[in-house]
N, C-alpha and C. Protein backbone atom coordinates (compact mmCIF):
# COMPACT_ATOMS: atom_id res chain seq x y z
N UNK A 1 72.81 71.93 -4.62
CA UNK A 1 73.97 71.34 -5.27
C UNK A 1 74.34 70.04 -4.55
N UNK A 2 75.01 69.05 -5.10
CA UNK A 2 75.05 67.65 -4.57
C UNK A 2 76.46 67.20 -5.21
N UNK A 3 77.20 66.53 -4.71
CA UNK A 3 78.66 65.82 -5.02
C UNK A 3 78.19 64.50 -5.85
N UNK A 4 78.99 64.65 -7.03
CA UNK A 4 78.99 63.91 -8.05
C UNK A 4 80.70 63.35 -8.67
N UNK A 5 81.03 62.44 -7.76
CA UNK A 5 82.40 62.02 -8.46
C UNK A 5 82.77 60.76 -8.90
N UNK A 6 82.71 60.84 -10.14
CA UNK A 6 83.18 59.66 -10.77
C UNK A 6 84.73 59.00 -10.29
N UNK A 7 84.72 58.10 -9.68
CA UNK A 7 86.18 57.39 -9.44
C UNK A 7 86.83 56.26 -10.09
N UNK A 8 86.19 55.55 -11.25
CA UNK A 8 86.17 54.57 -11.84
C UNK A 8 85.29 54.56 -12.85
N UNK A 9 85.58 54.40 -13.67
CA UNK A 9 85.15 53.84 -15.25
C UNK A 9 85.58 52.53 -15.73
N UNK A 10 84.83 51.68 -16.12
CA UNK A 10 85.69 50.38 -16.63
C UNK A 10 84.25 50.31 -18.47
N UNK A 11 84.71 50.37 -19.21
CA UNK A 11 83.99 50.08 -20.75
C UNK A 11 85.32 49.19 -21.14
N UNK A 12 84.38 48.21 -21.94
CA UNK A 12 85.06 46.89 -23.26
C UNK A 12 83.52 46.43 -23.96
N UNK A 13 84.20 46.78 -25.30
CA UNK A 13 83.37 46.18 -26.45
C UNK A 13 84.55 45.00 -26.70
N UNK A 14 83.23 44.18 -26.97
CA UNK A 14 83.92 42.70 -27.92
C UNK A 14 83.38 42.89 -29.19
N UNK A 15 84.19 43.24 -30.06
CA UNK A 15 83.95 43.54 -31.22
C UNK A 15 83.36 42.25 -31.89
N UNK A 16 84.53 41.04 -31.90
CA UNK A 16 84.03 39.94 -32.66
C UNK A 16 82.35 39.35 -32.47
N UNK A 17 82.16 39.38 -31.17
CA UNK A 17 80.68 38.95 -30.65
C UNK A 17 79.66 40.01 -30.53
N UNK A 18 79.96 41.31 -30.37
CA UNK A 18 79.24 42.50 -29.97
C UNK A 18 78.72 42.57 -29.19
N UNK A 19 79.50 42.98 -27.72
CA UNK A 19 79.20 42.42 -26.57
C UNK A 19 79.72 43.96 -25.63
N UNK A 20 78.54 44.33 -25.16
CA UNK A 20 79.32 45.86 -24.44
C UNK A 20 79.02 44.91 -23.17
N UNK A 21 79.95 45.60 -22.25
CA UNK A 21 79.82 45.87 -20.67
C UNK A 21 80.48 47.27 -20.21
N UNK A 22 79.61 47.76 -19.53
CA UNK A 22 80.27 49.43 -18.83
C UNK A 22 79.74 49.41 -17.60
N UNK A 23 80.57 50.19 -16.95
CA UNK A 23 80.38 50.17 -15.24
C UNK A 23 80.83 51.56 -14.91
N UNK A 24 80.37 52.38 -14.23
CA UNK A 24 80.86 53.48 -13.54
C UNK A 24 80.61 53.39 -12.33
N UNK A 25 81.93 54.22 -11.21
CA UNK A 25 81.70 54.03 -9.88
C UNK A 25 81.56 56.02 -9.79
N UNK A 26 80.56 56.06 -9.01
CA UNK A 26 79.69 57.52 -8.57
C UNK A 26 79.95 57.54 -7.00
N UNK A 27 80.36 58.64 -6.08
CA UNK A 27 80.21 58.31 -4.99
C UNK A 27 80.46 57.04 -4.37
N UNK A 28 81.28 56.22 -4.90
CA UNK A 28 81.47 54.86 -4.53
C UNK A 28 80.32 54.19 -4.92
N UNK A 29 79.72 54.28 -5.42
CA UNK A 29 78.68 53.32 -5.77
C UNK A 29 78.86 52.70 -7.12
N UNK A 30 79.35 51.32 -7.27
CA UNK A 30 78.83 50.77 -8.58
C UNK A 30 77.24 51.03 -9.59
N UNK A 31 77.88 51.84 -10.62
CA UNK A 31 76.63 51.36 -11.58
C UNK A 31 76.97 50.63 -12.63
N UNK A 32 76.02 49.66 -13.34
CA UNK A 32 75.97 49.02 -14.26
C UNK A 32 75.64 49.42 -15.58
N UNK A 33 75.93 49.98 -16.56
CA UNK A 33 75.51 50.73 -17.62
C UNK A 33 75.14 49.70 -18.53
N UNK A 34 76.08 48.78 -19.05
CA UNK A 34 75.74 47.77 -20.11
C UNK A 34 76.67 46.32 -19.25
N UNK A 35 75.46 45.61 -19.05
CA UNK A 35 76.06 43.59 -18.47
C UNK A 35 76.16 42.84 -19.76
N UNK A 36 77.02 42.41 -20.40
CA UNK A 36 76.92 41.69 -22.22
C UNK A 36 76.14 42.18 -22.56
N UNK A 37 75.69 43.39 -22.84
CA UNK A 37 74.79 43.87 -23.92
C UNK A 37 75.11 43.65 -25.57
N UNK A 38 74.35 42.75 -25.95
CA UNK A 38 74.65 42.18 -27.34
C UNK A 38 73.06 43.40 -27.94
N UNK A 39 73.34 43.47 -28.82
CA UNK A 39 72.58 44.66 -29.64
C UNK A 39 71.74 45.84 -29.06
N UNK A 40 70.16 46.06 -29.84
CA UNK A 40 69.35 47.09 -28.92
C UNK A 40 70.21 48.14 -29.68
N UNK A 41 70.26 48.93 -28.58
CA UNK A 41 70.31 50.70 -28.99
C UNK A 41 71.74 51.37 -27.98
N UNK A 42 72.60 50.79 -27.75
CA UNK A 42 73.49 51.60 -26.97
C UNK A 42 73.48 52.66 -26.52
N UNK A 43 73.66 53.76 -27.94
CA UNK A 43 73.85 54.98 -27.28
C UNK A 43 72.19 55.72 -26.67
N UNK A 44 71.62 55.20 -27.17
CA UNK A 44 70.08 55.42 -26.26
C UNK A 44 69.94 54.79 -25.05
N UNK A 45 70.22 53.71 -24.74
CA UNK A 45 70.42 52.86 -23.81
C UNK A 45 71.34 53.76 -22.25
N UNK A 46 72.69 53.89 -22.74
CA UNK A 46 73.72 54.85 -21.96
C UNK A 46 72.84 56.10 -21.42
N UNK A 47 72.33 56.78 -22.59
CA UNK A 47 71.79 58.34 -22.17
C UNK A 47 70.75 58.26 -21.12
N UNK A 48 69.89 57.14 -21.02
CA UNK A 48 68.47 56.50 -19.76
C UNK A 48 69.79 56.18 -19.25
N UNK A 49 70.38 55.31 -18.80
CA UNK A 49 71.58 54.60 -17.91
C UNK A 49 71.91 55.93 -16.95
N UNK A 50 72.70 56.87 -17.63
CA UNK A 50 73.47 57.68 -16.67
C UNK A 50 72.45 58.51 -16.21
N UNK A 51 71.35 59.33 -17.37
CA UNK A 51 70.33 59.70 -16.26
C UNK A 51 69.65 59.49 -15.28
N UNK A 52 69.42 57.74 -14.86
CA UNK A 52 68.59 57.64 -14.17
C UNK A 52 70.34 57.56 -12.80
N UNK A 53 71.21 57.12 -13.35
CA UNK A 53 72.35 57.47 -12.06
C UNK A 53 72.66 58.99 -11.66
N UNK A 54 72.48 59.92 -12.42
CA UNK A 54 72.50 60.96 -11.84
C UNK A 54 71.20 60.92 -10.86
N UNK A 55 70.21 60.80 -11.19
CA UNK A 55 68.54 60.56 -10.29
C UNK A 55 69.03 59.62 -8.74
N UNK A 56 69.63 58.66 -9.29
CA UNK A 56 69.80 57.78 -7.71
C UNK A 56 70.62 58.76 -6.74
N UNK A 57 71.65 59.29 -7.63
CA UNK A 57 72.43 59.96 -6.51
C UNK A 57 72.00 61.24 -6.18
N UNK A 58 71.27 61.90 -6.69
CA UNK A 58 70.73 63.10 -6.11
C UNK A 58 69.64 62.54 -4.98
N UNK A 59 68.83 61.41 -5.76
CA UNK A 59 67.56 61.19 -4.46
C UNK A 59 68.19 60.69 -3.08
N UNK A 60 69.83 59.77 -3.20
CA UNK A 60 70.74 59.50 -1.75
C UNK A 60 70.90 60.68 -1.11
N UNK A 61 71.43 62.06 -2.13
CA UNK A 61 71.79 63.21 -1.09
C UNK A 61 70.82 63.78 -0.99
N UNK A 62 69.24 63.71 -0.81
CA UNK A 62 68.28 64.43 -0.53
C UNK A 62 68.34 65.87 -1.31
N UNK A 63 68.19 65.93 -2.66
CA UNK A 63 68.84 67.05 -3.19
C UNK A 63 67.03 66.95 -4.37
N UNK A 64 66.38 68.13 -4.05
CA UNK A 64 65.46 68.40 -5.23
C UNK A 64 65.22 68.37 -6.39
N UNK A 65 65.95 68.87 -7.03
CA UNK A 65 66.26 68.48 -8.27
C UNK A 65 66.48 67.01 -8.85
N UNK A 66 65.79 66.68 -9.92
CA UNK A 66 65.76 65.46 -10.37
C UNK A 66 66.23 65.77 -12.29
N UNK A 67 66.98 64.89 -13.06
CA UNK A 67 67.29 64.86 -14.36
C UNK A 67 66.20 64.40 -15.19
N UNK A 68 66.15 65.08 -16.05
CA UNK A 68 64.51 65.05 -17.31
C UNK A 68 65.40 64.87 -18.32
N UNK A 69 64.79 63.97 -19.18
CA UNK A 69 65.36 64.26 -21.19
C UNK A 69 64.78 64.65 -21.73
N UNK A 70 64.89 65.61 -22.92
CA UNK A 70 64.27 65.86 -23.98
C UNK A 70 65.05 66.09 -25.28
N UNK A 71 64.59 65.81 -26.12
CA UNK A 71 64.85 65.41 -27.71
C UNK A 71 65.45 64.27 -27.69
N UNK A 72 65.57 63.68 -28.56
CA UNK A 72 66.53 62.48 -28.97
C UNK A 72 67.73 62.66 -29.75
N UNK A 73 68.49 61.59 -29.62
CA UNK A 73 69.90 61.73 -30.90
C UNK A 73 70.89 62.33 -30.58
N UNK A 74 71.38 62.95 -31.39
CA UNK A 74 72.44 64.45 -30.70
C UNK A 74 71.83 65.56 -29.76
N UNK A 75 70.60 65.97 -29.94
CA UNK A 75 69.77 66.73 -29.70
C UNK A 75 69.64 66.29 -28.19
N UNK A 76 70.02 65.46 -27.47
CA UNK A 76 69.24 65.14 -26.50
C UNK A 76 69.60 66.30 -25.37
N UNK A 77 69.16 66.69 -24.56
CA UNK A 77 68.82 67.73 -23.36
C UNK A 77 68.75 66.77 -22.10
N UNK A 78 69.60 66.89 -20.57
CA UNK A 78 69.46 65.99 -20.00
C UNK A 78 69.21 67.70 -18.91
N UNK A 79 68.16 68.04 -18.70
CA UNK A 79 67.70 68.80 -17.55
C UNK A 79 67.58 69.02 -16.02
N UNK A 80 68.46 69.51 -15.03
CA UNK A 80 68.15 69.44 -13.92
C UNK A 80 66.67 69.67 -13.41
N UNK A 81 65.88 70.04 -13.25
CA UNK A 81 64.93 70.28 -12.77
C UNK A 81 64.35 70.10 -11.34
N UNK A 82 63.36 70.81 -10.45
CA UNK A 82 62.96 70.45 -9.21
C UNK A 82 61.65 69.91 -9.54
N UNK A 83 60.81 69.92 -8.98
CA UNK A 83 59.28 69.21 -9.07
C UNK A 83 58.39 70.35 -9.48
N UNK A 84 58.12 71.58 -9.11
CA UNK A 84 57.85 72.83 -9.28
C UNK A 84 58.10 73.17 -11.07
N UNK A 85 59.32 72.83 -11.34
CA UNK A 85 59.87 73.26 -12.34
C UNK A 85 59.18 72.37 -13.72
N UNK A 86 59.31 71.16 -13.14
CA UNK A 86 58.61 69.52 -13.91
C UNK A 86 57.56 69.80 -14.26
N UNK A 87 57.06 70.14 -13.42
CA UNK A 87 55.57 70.49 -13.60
C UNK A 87 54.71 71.99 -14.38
N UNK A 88 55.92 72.75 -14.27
CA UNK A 88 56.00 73.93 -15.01
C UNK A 88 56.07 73.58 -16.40
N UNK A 89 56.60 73.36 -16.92
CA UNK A 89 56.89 72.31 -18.51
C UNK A 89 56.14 71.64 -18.98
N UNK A 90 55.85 71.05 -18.04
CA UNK A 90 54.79 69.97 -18.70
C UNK A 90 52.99 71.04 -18.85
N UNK A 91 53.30 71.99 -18.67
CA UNK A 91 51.95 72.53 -18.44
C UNK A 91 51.97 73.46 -19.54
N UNK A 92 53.06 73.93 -19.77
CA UNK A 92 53.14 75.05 -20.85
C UNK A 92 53.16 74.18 -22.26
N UNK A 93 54.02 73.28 -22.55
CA UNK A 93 54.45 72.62 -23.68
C UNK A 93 53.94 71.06 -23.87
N UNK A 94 52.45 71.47 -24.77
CA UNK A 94 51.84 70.08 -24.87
C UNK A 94 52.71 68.70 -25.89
N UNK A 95 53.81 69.70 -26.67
CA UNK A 95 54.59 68.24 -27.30
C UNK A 95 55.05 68.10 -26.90
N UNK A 96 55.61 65.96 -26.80
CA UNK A 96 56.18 65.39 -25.88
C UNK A 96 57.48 65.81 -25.96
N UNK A 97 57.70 65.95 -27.43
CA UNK A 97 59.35 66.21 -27.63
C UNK A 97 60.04 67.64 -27.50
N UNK A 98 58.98 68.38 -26.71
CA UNK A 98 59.49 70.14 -26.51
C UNK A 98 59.55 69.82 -25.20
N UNK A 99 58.79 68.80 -24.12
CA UNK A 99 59.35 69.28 -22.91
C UNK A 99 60.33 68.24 -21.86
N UNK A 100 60.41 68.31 -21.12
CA UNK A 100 61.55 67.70 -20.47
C UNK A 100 60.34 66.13 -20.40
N UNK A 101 61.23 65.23 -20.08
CA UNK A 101 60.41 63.81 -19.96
C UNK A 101 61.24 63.09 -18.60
N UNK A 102 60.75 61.57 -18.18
CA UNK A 102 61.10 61.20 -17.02
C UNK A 102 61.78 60.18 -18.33
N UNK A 103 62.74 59.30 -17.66
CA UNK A 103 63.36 58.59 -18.77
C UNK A 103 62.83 57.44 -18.95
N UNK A 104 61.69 56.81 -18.09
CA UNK A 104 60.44 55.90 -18.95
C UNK A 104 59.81 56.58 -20.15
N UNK A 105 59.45 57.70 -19.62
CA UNK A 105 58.45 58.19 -20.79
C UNK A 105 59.56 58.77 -22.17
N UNK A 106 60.79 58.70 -21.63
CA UNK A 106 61.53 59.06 -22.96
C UNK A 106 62.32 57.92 -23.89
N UNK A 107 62.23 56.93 -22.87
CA UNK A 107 62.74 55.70 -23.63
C UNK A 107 61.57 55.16 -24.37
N UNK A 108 60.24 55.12 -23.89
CA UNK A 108 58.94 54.78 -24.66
C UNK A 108 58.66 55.32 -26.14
N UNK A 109 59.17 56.70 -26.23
CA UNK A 109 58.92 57.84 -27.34
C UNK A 109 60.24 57.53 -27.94
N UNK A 110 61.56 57.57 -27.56
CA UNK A 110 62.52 57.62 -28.52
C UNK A 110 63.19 56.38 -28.48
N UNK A 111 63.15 55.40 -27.68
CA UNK A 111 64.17 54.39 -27.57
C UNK A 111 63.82 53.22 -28.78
């Protein structure tokens, strides 16, 4: 188990220009979710964003477990998993979209 506290949130859309910026602070750490993000895919965009910040902050507290996605859309599944476990999945379930993914290989397939 690993400490996960959000202390800050800052989101603004510019509607007229379509312009996101989002920032969350984790453990004191600034992340950057969207810098003027003018189009693309937002809410696909966000779901890789915070997964790979849950990933930074588990790999700071030396904590095994790493976050996997699977499915897309509403559907999406954001998985704790250890390496043992990763690898368990990927061995049983040859479709991409039944087993957990790293969020390159899930932004490649669904983004």
């Amino acid at each position: 188990m690993y400490n996960f506290e959000v202390s800050d949130h800052y989101a603004k859309y510019d509607k007229i220009n379509g312009i996101i910026n989002e920032r969350l602070v984790v453990n004191g750490n600034q992340h950057i979710i969207f810098d003027n993000l003018k189009g693309g895919n937002p809410p696909v965009l966000s779901i890789q964003k915070i997964t790979d910040i849950i990933n930074l902050e588990a790999e700071s507290q030396q904590v095994a477990e790493r976050a996997y996605l699977s499915s897309a859309g509403v559907f999406t599944s954001i998985m704790l998993l250890t390496p043992d476990q990763f690898r368990f999945f990927n061995k049983v379930y040859n479709e991409s979209d039944d087993k957990p993914l790293t969020t390159e290989a899930w932004i490649e397939m669904f983004g």
